[in-house]
C-alpha atoms as a PDB file:
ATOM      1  CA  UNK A   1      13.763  -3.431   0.520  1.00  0.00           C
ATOM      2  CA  UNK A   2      11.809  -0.774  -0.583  1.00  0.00           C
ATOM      3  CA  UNK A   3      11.273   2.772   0.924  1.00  0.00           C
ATOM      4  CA  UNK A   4       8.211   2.375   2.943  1.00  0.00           C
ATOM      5  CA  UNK A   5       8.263   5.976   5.046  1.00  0.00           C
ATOM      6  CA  UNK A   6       9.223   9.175   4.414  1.00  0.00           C
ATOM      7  CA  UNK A   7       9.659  11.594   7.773  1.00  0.00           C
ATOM      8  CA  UNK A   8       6.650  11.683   9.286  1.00  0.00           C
ATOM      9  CA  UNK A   9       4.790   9.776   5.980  1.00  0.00           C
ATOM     10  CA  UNK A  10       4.066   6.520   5.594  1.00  0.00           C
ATOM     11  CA  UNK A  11       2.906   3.838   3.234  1.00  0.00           C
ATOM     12  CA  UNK A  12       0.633   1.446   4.108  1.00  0.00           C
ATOM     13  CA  UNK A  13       0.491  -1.341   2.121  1.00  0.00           C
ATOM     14  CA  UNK A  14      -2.629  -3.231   3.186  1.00  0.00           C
ATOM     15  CA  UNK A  15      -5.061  -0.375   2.230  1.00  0.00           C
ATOM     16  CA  UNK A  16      -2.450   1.804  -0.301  1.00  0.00           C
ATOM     17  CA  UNK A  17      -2.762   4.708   1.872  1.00  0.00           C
ATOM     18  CA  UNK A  18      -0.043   7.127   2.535  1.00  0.00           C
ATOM     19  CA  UNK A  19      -0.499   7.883   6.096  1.00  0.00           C
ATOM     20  CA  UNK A  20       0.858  10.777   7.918  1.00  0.00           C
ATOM     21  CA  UNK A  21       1.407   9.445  11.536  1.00  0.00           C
ATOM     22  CA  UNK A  22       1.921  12.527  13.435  1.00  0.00           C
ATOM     23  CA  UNK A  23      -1.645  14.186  12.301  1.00  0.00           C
ATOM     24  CA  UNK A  24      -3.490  11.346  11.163  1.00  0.00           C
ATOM     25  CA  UNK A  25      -4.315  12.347   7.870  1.00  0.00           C
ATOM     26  CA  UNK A  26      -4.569   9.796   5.021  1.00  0.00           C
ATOM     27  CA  UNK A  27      -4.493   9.725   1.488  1.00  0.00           C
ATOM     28  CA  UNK A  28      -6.046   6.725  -0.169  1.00  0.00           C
ATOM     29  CA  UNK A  29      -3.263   6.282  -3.306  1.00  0.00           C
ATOM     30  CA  UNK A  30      -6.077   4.515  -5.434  1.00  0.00           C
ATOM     31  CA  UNK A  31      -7.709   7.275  -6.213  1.00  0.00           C
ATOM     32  CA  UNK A  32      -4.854   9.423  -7.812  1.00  0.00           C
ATOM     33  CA  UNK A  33      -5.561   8.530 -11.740  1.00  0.00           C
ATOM     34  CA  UNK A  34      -4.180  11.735 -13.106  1.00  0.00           C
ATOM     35  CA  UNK A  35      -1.981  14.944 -12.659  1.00  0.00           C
ATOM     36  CA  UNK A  36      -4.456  16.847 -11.083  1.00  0.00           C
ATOM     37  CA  UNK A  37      -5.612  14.434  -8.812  1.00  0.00           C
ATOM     38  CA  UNK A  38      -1.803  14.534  -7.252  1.00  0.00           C
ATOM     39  CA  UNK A  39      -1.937  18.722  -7.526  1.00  0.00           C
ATOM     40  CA  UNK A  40      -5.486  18.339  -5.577  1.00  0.00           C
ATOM     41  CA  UNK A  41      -3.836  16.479  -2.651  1.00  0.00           C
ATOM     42  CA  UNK A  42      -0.700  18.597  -2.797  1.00  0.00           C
ATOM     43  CA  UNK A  43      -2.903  21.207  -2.565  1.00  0.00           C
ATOM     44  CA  UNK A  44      -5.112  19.536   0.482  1.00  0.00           C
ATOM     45  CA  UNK A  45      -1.757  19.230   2.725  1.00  0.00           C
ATOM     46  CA  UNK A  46      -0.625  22.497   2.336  1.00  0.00           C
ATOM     47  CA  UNK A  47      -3.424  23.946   3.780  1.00  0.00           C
ATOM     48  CA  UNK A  48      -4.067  22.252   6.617  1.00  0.00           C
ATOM     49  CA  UNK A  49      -2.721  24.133   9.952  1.00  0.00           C
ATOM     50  CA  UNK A  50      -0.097  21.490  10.971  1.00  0.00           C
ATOM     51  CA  UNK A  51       1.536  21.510   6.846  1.00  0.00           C
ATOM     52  CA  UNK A  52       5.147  22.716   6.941  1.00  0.00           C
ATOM     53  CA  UNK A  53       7.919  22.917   4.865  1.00  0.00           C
ATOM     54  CA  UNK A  54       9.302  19.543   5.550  1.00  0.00           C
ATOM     55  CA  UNK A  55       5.462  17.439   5.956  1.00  0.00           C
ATOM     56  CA  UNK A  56       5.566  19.065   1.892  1.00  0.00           C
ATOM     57  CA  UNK A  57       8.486  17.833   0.817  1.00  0.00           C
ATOM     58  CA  UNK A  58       8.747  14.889   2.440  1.00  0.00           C
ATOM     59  CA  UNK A  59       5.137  14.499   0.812  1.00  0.00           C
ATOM     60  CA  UNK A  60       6.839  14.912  -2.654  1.00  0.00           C
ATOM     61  CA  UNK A  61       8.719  12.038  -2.007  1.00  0.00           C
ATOM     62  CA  UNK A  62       6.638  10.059  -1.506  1.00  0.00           C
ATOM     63  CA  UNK A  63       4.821  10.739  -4.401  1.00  0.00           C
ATOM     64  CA  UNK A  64       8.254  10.649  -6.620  1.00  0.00           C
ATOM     65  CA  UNK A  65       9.339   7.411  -5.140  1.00  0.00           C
ATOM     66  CA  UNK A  66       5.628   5.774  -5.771  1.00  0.00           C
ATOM     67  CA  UNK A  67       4.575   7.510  -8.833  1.00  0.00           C
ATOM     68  CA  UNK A  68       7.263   8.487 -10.841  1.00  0.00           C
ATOM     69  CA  UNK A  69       4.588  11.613 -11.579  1.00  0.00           C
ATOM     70  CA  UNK A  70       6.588  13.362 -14.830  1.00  0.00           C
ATOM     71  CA  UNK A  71       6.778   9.960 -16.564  1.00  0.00           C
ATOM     72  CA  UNK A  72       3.494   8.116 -15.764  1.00  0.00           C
ATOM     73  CA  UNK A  73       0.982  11.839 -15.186  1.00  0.00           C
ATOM     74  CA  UNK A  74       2.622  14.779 -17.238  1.00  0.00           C
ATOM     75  CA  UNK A  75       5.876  14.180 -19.813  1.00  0.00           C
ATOM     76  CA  UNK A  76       6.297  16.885 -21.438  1.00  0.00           C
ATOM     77  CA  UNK A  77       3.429  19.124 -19.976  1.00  0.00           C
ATOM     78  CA  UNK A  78       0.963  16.289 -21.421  1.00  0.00           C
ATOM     79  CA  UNK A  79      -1.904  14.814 -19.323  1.00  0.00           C
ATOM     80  CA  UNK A  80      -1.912  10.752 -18.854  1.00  0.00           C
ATOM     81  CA  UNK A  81      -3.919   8.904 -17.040  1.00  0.00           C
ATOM     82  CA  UNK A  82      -2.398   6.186 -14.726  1.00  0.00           C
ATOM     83  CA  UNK A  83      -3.986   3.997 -11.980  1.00  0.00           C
ATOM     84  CA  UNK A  84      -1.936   4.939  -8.806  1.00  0.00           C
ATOM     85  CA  UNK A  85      -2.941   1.729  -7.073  1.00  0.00           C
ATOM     86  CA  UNK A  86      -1.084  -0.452 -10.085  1.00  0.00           C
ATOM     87  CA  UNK A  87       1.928   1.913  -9.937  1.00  0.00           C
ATOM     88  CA  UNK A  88       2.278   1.301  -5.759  1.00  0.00           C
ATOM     89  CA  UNK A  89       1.708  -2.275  -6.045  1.00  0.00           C
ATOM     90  CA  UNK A  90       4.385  -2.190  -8.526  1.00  0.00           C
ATOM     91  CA  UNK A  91       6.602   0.025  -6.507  1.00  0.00           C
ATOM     92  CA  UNK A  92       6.482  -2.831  -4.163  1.00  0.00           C
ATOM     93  CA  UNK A  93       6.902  -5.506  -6.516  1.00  0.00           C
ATOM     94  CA  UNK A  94      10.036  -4.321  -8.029  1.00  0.00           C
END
Protein backbone atom coordinates (compact mmCIF):
# COMPACT_ATOMS: atom_id res chain seq x y z
CA UNK A 1 0.00 0.00 0.00
CA UNK A 2 1.24 3.15 -0.82
CA UNK A 3 2.28 6.13 1.46
CA UNK A 4 -0.77 8.21 1.55
CA UNK A 5 0.27 10.86 4.60
CA UNK A 6 3.13 12.35 5.69
CA UNK A 7 2.91 14.01 9.50
CA UNK A 8 0.49 16.35 9.39
CA UNK A 9 0.23 16.06 5.16
CA UNK A 10 -1.94 14.28 3.33
CA UNK A 11 -2.86 13.04 -0.10
CA UNK A 12 -6.05 13.07 -1.30
CA UNK A 13 -6.70 11.06 -3.99
CA UNK A 14 -10.15 12.06 -5.24
CA UNK A 15 -9.12 15.70 -6.09
CA UNK A 16 -4.92 15.13 -6.15
CA UNK A 17 -4.55 17.56 -3.47
CA UNK A 18 -1.99 17.36 -0.81
CA UNK A 19 -3.82 18.53 2.15
CA UNK A 20 -2.36 19.73 5.30
CA UNK A 21 -4.99 18.73 8.00
CA UNK A 22 -3.90 20.68 10.91
CA UNK A 23 -4.12 24.27 8.96
CA UNK A 24 -6.20 23.51 6.16
CA UNK A 25 -4.12 24.51 3.48
CA UNK A 26 -4.19 22.67 0.12
CA UNK A 27 -2.15 22.25 -2.74
CA UNK A 28 -3.87 21.13 -5.89
CA UNK A 29 -0.85 18.56 -7.32
CA UNK A 30 -2.21 19.15 -10.98
CA UNK A 31 -0.92 22.17 -11.35
CA UNK A 32 2.85 21.49 -10.56
CA UNK A 33 4.19 21.02 -14.39
CA UNK A 34 7.70 22.15 -13.70
CA UNK A 35 10.60 22.86 -11.16
CA UNK A 36 9.54 26.08 -10.32
CA UNK A 37 6.12 25.43 -9.88
CA UNK A 38 7.31 22.92 -6.84
CA UNK A 39 9.99 25.90 -5.59
CA UNK A 40 6.74 28.34 -5.77
CA UNK A 41 4.77 26.12 -3.33
CA UNK A 42 7.84 25.35 -1.24
CA UNK A 43 8.14 28.75 -1.10
CA UNK A 44 4.17 29.43 -0.25
CA UNK A 45 4.47 27.02 2.99
CA UNK A 46 7.32 28.46 4.38
CA UNK A 47 5.89 31.59 4.81
CA UNK A 48 2.86 31.11 6.20
CA UNK A 49 2.81 31.75 10.20
CA UNK A 50 1.99 28.14 11.26
CA UNK A 51 5.25 26.62 8.67
CA UNK A 52 7.87 24.90 10.83
CA UNK A 53 10.67 22.88 10.49
CA UNK A 54 8.92 19.60 10.44
CA UNK A 55 5.34 20.91 8.25
CA UNK A 56 8.75 21.62 5.60
CA UNK A 57 10.17 18.58 5.61
CA UNK A 58 7.55 16.49 5.96
CA UNK A 59 6.32 18.65 2.85
CA UNK A 60 9.49 17.42 0.97
CA UNK A 61 8.34 14.14 1.30
CA UNK A 62 5.72 14.29 0.04
CA UNK A 63 6.85 15.80 -2.89
CA UNK A 64 9.90 13.10 -3.16
CA UNK A 65 7.62 10.20 -2.65
CA UNK A 66 5.00 11.65 -5.45
CA UNK A 67 7.28 13.34 -7.78
CA UNK A 68 10.48 11.93 -7.83
CA UNK A 69 11.41 15.95 -8.50
CA UNK A 70 15.44 15.46 -9.59
CA UNK A 71 14.44 12.80 -12.15
CA UNK A 72 11.08 13.93 -13.68
CA UNK A 73 11.72 18.36 -12.99
CA UNK A 74 15.59 19.06 -12.83
CA UNK A 75 18.44 16.10 -13.66
CA UNK A 76 21.28 17.54 -13.79
CA UNK A 77 20.29 21.27 -13.10
CA UNK A 78 18.06 20.92 -16.43
CA UNK A 79 14.41 22.13 -16.58
CA UNK A 80 11.62 19.35 -17.69
CA UNK A 81 8.36 19.65 -17.81
CA UNK A 82 6.15 16.88 -16.23
CA UNK A 83 2.37 16.73 -15.53
CA UNK A 84 2.21 16.20 -11.67
CA UNK A 85 -1.31 14.83 -11.90
CA UNK A 86 0.07 11.73 -14.29
CA UNK A 87 3.05 11.24 -11.93
CA UNK A 88 0.44 10.93 -8.61
CA UNK A 89 -1.91 8.82 -10.41
CA UNK A 90 1.00 6.76 -11.17
CA UNK A 91 2.39 6.89 -7.71
CA UNK A 92 -0.80 5.20 -6.90
CA UNK A 93 -0.87 2.83 -9.60
CA UNK A 94 2.41 1.29 -8.96
Amino acid sequence: MKKKNWGDWFLNEKNLTLTNKTNDYEIDLETIKSSADILDWIYQVFKKQWNDQQIMYDLLCAFQDLFKPQVNYCSFGKEKKADGGQLVKHYLKS
